[in-house]
C-alpha atoms as a PDB file:
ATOM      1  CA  UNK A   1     -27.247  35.031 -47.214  1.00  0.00           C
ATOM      2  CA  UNK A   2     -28.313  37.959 -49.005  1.00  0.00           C
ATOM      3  CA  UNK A   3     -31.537  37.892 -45.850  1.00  0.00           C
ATOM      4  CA  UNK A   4     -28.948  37.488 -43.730  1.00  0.00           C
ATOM      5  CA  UNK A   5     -26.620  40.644 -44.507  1.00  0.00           C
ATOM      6  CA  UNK A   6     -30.261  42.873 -45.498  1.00  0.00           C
ATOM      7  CA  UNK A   7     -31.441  41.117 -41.506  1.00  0.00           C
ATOM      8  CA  UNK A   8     -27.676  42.844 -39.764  1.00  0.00           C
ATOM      9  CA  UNK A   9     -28.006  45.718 -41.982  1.00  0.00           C
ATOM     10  CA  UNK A  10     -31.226  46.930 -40.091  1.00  0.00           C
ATOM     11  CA  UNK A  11     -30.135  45.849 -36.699  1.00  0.00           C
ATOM     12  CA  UNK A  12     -27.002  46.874 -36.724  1.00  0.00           C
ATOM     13  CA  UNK A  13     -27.112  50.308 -38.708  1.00  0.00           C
ATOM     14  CA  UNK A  14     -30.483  51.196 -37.225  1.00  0.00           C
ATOM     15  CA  UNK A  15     -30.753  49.739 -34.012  1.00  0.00           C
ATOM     16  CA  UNK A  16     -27.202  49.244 -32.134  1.00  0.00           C
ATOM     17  CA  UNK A  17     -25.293  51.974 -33.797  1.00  0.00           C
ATOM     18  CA  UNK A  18     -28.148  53.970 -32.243  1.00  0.00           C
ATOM     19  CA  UNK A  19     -28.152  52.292 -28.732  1.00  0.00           C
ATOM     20  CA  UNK A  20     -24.161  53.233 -28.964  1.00  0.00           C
ATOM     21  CA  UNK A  21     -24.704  56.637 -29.293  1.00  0.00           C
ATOM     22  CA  UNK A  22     -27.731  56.783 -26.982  1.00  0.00           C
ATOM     23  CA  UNK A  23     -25.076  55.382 -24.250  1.00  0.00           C
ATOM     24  CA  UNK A  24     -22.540  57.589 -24.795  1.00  0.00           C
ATOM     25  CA  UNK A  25     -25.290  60.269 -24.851  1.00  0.00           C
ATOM     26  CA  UNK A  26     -26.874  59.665 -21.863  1.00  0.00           C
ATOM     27  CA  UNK A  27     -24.301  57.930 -19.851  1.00  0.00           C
ATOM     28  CA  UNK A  28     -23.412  61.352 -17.745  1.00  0.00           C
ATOM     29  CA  UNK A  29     -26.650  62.026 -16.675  1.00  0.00           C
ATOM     30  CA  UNK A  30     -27.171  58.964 -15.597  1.00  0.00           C
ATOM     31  CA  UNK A  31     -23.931  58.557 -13.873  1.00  0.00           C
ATOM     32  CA  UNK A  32     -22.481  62.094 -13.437  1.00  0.00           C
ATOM     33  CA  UNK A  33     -19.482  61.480 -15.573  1.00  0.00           C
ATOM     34  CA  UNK A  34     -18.565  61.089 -19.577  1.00  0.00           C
ATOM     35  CA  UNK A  35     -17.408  58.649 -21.450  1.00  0.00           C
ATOM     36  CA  UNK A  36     -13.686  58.272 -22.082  1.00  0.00           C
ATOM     37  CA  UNK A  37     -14.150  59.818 -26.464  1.00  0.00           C
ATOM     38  CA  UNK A  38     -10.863  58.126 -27.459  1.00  0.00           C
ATOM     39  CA  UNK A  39     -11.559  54.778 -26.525  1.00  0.00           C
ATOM     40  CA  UNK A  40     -15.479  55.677 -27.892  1.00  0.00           C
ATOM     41  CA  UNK A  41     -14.015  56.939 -30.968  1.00  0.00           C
ATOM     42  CA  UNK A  42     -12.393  53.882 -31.719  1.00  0.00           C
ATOM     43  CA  UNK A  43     -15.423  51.604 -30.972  1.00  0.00           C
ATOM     44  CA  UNK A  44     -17.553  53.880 -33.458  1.00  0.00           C
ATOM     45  CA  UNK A  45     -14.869  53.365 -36.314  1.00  0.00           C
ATOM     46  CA  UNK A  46     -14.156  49.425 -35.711  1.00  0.00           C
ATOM     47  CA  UNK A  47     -17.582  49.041 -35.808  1.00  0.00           C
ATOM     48  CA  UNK A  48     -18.310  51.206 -38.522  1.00  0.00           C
ATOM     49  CA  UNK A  49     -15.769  50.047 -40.923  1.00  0.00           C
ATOM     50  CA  UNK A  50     -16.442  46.488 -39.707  1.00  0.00           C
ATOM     51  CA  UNK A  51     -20.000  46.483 -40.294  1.00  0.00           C
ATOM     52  CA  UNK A  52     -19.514  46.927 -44.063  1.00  0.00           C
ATOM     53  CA  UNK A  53     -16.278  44.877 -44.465  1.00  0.00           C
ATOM     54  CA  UNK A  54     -18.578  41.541 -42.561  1.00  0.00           C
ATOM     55  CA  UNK A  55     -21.805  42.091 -44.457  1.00  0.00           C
ATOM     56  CA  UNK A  56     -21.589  43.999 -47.562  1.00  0.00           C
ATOM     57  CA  UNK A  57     -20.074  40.555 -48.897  1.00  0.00           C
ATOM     58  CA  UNK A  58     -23.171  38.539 -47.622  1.00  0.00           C
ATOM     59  CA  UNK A  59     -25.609  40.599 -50.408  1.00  0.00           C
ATOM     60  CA  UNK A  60     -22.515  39.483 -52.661  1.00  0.00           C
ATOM     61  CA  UNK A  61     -22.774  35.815 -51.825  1.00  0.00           C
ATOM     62  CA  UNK A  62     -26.728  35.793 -51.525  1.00  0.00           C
ATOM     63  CA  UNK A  63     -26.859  36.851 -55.007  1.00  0.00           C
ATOM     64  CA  UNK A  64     -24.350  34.311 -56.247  1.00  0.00           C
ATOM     65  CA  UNK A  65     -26.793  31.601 -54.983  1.00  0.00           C
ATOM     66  CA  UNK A  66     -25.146  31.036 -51.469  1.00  0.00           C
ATOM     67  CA  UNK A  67     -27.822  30.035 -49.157  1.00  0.00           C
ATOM     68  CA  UNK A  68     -28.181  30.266 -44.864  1.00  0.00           C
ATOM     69  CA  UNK A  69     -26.279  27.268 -42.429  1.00  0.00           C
ATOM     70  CA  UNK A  70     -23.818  26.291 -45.500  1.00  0.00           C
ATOM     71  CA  UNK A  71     -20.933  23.832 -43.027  1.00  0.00           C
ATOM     72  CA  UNK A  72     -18.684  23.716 -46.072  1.00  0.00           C
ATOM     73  CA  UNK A  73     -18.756  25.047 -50.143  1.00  0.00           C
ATOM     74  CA  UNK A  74     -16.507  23.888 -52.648  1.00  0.00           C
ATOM     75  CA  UNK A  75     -16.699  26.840 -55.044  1.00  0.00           C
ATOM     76  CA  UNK A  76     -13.377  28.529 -54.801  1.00  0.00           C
ATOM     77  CA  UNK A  77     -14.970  31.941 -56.400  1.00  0.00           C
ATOM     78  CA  UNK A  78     -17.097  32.439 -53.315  1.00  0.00           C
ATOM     79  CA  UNK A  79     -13.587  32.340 -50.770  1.00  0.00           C
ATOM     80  CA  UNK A  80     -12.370  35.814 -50.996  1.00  0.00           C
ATOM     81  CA  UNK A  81     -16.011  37.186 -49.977  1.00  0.00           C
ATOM     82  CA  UNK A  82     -15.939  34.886 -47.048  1.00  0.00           C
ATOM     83  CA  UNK A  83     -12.343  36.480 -45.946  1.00  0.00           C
ATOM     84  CA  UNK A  84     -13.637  39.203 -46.515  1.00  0.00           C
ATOM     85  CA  UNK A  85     -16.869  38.660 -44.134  1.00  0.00           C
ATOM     86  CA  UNK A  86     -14.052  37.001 -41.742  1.00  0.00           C
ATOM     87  CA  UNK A  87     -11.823  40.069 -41.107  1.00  0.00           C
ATOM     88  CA  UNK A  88     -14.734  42.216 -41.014  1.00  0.00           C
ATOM     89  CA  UNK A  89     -16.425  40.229 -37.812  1.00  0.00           C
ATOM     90  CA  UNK A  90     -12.859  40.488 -36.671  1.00  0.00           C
ATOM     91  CA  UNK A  91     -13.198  44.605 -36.982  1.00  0.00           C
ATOM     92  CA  UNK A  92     -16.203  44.335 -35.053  1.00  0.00           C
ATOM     93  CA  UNK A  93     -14.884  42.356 -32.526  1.00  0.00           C
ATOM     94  CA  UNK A  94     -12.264  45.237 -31.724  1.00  0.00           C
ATOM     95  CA  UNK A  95     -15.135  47.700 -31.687  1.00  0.00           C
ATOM     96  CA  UNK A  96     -17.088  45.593 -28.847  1.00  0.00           C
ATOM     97  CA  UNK A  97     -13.825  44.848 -27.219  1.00  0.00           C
ATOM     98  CA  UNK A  98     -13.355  48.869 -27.265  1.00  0.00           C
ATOM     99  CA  UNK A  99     -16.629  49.736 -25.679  1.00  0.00           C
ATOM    100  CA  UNK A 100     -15.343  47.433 -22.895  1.00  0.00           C
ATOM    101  CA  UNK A 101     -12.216  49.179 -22.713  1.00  0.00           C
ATOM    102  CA  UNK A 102     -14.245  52.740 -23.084  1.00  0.00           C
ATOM    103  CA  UNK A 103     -16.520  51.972 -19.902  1.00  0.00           C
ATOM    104  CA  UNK A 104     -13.153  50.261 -17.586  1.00  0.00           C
ATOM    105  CA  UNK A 105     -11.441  53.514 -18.870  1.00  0.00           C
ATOM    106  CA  UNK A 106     -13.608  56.222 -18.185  1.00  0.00           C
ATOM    107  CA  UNK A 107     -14.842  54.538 -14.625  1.00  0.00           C
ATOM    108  CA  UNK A 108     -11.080  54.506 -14.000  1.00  0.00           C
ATOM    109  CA  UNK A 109     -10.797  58.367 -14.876  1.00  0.00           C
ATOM    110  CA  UNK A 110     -14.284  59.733 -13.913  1.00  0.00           C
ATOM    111  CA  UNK A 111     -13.071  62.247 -11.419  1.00  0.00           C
ATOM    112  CA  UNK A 112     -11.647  63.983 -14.802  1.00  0.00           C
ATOM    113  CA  UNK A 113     -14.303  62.728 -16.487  1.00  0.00           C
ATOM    114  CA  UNK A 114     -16.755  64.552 -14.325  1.00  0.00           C
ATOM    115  CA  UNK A 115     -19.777  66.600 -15.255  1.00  0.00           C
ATOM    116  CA  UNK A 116     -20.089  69.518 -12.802  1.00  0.00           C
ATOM    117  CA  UNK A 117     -22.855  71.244 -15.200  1.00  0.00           C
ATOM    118  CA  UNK A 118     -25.489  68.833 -16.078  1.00  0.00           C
ATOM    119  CA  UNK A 119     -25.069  70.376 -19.167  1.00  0.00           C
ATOM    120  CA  UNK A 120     -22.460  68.492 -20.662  1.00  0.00           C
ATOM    121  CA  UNK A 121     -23.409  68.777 -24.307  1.00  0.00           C
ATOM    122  CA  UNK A 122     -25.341  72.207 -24.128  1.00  0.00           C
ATOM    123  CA  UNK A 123     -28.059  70.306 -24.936  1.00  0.00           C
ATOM    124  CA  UNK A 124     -31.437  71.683 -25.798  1.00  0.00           C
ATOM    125  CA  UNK A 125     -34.324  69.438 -23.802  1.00  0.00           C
ATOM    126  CA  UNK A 126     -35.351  70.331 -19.755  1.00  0.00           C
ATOM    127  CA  UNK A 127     -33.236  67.139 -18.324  1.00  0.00           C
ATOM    128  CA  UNK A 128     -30.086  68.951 -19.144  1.00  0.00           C
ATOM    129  CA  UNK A 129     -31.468  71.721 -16.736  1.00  0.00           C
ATOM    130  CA  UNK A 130     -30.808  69.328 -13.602  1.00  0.00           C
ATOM    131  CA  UNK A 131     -27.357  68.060 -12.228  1.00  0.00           C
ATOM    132  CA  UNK A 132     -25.549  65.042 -13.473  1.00  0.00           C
ATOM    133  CA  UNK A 133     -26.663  62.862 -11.820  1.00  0.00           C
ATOM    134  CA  UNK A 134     -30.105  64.087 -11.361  1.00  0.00           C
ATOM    135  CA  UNK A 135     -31.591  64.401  -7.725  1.00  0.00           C
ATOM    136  CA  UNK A 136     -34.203  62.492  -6.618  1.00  0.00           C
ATOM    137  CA  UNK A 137     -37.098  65.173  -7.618  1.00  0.00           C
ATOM    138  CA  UNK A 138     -37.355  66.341 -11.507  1.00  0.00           C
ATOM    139  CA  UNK A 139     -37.228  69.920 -10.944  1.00  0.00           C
ATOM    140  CA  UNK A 140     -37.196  72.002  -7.775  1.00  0.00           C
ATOM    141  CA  UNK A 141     -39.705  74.494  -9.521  1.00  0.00           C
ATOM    142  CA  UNK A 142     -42.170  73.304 -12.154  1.00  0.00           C
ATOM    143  CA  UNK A 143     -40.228  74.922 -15.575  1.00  0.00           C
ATOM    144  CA  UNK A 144     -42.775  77.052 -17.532  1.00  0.00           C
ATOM    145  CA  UNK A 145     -41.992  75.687 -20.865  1.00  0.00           C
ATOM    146  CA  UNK A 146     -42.392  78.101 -24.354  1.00  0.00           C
ATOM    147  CA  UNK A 147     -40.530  76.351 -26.958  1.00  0.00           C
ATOM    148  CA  UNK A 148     -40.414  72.399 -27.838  1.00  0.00           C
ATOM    149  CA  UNK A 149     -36.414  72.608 -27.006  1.00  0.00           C
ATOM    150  CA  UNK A 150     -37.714  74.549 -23.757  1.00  0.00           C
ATOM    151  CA  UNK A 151     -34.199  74.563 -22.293  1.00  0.00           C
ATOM    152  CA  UNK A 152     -32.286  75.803 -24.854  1.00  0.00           C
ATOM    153  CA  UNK A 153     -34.609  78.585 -25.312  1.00  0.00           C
ATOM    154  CA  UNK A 154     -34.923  79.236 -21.235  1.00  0.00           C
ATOM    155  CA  UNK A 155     -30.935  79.746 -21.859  1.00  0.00           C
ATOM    156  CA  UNK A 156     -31.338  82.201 -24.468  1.00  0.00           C
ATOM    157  CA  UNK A 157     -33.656  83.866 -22.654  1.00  0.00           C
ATOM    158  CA  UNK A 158     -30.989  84.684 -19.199  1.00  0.00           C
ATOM    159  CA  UNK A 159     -32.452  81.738 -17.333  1.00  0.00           C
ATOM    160  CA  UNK A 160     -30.948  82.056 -13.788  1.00  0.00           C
ATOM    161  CA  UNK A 161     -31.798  79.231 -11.293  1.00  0.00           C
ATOM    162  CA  UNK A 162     -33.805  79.993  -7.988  1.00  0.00           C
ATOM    163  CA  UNK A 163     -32.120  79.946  -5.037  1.00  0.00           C
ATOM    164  CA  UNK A 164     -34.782  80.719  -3.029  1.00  0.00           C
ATOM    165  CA  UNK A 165     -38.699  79.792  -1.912  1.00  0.00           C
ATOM    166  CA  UNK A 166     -37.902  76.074  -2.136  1.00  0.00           C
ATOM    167  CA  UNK A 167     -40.772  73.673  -1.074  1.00  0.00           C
ATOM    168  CA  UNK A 168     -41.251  70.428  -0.018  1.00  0.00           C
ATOM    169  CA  UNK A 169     -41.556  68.000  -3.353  1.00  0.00           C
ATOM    170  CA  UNK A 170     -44.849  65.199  -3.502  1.00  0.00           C
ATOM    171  CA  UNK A 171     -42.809  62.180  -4.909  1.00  0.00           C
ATOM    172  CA  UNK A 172     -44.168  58.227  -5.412  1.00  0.00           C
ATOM    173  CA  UNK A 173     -42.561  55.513  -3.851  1.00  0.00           C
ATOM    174  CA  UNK A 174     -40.893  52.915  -5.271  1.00  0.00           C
ATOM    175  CA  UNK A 175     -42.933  49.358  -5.640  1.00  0.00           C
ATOM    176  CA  UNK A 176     -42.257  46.203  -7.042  1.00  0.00           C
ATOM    177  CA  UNK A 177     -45.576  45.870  -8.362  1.00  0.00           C
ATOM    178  CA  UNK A 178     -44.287  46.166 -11.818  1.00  0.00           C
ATOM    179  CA  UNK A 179     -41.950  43.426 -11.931  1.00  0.00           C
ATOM    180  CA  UNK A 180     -43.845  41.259 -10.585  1.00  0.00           C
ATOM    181  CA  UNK A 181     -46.484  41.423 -12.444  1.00  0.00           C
ATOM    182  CA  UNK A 182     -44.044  41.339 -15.730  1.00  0.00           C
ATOM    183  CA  UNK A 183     -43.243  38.197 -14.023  1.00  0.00           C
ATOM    184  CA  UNK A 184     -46.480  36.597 -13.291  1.00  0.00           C
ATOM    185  CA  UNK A 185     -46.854  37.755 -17.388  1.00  0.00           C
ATOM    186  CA  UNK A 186     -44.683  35.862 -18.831  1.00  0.00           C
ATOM    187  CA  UNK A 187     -45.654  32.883 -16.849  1.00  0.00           C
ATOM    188  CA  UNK A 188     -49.509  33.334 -18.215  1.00  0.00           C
ATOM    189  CA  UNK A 189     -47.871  33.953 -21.533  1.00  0.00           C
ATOM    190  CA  UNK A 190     -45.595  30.230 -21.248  1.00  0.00           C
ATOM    191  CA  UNK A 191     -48.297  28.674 -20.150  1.00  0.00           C
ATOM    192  CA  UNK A 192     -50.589  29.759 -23.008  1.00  0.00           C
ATOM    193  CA  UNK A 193     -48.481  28.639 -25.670  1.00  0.00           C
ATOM    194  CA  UNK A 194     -47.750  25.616 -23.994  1.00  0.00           C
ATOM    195  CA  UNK A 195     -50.926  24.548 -23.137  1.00  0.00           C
ATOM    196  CA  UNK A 196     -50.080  24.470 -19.926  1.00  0.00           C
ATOM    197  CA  UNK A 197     -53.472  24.985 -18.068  1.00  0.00           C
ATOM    198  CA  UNK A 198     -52.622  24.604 -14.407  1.00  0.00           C
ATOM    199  CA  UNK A 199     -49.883  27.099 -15.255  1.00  0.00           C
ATOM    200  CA  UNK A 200     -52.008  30.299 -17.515  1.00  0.00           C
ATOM    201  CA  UNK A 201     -55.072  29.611 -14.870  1.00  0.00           C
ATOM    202  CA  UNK A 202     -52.579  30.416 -12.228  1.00  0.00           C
ATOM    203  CA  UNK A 203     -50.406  32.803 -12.856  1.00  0.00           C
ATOM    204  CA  UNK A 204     -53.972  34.773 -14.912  1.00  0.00           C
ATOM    205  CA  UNK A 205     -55.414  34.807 -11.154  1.00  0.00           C
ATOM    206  CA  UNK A 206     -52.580  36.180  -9.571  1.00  0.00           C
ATOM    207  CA  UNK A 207     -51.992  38.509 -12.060  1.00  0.00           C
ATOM    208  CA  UNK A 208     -55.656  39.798 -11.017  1.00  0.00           C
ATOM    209  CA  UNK A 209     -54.841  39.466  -7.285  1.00  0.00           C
ATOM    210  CA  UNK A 210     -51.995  41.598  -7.494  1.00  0.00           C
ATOM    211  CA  UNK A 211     -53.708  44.412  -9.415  1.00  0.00           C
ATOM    212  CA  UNK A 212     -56.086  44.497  -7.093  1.00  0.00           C
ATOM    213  CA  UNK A 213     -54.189  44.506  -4.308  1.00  0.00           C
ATOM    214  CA  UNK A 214     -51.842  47.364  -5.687  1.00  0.00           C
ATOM    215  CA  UNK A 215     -54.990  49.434  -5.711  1.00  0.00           C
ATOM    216  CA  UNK A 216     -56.129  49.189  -2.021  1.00  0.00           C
ATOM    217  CA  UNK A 217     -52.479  50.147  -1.276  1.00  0.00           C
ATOM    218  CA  UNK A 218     -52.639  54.175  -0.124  1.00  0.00           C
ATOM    219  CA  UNK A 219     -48.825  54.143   1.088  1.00  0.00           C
ATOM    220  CA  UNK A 220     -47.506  54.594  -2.142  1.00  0.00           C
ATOM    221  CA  UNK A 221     -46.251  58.555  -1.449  1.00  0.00           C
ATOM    222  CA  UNK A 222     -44.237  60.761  -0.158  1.00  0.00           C
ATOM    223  CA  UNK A 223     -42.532  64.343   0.708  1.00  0.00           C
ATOM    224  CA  UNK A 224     -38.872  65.434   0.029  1.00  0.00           C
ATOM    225  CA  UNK A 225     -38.418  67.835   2.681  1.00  0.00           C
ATOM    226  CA  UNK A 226     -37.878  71.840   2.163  1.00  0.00           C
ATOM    227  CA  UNK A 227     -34.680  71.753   3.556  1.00  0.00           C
ATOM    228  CA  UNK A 228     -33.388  68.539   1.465  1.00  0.00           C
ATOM    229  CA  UNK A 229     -34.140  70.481  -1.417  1.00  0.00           C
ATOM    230  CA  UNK A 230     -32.477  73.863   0.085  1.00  0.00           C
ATOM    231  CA  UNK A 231     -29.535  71.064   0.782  1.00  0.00           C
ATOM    232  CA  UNK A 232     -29.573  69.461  -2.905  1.00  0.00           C
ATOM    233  CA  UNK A 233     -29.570  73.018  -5.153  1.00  0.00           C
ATOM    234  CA  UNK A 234     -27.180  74.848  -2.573  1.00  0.00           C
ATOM    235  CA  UNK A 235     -24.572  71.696  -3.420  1.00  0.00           C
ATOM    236  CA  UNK A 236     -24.967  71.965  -6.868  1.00  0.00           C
ATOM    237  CA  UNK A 237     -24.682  75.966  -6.710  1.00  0.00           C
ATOM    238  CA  UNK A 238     -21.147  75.420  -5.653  1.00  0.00           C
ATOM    239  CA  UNK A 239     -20.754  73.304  -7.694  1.00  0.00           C
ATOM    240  CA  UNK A 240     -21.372  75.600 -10.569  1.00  0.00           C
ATOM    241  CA  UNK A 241     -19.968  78.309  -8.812  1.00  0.00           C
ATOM    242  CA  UNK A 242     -16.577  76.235  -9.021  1.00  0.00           C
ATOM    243  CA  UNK A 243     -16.964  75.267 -12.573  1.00  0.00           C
ATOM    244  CA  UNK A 244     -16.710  79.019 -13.611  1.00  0.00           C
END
């Protein structure tokens, strides 16, 4: 057990606890409104708390002997870390059932919820220079960038947005290329491990095909028009304008 609780202790403290606060990070420029912090607050502490009570114990147990897939033990010593393990995976449970009640809550209240900046967080890196959620271009001008955290430096430097000289933006379309060749992938890959011939011959050629064929395709851009972009930073103007 002791691999076990050393296994959850990476994923858990270093991976999801991070994913959490990427969400709750990025979630309103993604989606142009925050996450309800109450209901996020109490996620972060279930979890938190949780995460200690449920494996903490299972370094405890490992190094009493206790070993992976035990169905039953009959050393009474080794119950109360088990309990202990048990109410913790119950304070975890409340933490995911929290998220769930964070993202119902905050769709629920995103008009209040609403980001109106794109700023949110007066946050340091270019992204936070668009709207929440961000237009279809990156920027309407190409930023000229002096510091690493260029847009918390263009802010202390009086950065005013342009409201004039817009032009029109040279944007890629969207293809399905990718996926499909992630699909055709993991076919090849299956049929590889499987020896599956018929199947890695296969999906290998059309994996080629498709490359090729992406490449002979010259419909793959396109403008945003002047006046959608005049259209797009006018809205969010008043926007700001009405924020104060």
């Amino acid at each position: 057990l002791f691999l076990i609780a050393h296994f959850h202790n990476v994923i858990i403290g270093g991976v999801v606890f991070g994913v959490f606060a990427g969400i709750n990070f990025w979630f309103p420029k993604a989606f142009g409104f925050k996450l309800d912090a109450f209901w996020g607050k109490m996620s972060f502490w279930f979890w938190f708390v949780g995460f200690y009570f449920a494996f903490m114990p299972l370094y405890v147990l490992g190094l009493m002997g206790v070993t992976r897939r035990m169905s039953e033990f009959d050393d009474p010593s080794l119950q109360i870390w088990f309990q202990i393990a048990a109410f913790g995976a119950v304070l975890i449970a409340a933490g995911i059932g929290s998220f769930i009640v964070q993202i119902g809550v905050s769709i629920k209240n995103r008009e209040k919820l609403r980001d109106l900046t794109g700023d949110p967080w007066n946050g340091r890196t270019l992204e936070w220079s668009t709207s929440s959620p961000p237009p279809a271009y990156n920027f309407a001008f190409t930023p000229v960038v002096h510091d690493p955290d260029a847009w918390d430096d263009m802010k202390k430097r009086g950065y005013h947005r342009p409201l004039l000289g817009f032009r029109p933006i040279h944007m890629p379309k969207n293809t399905g290329t990718g996926v499909i060749l992630s699909g055709l992938s993991i076919a090849f890959a299956f049929g590889m491990i499987w020896y599956m011939w018929w199947l890695a011959i296969v999906s290998f050629v059309a994996i080629v095909a498709v490359a090729i064929g992406h490449t002979f395709n010259y419909n793959r851009d396109f403008y945003i028009s002047a006046e959608e972009v005049v259209n797009t930073e006018a809205t969010r103007t008043a926007l700001l304008s009405n924020k104060g």
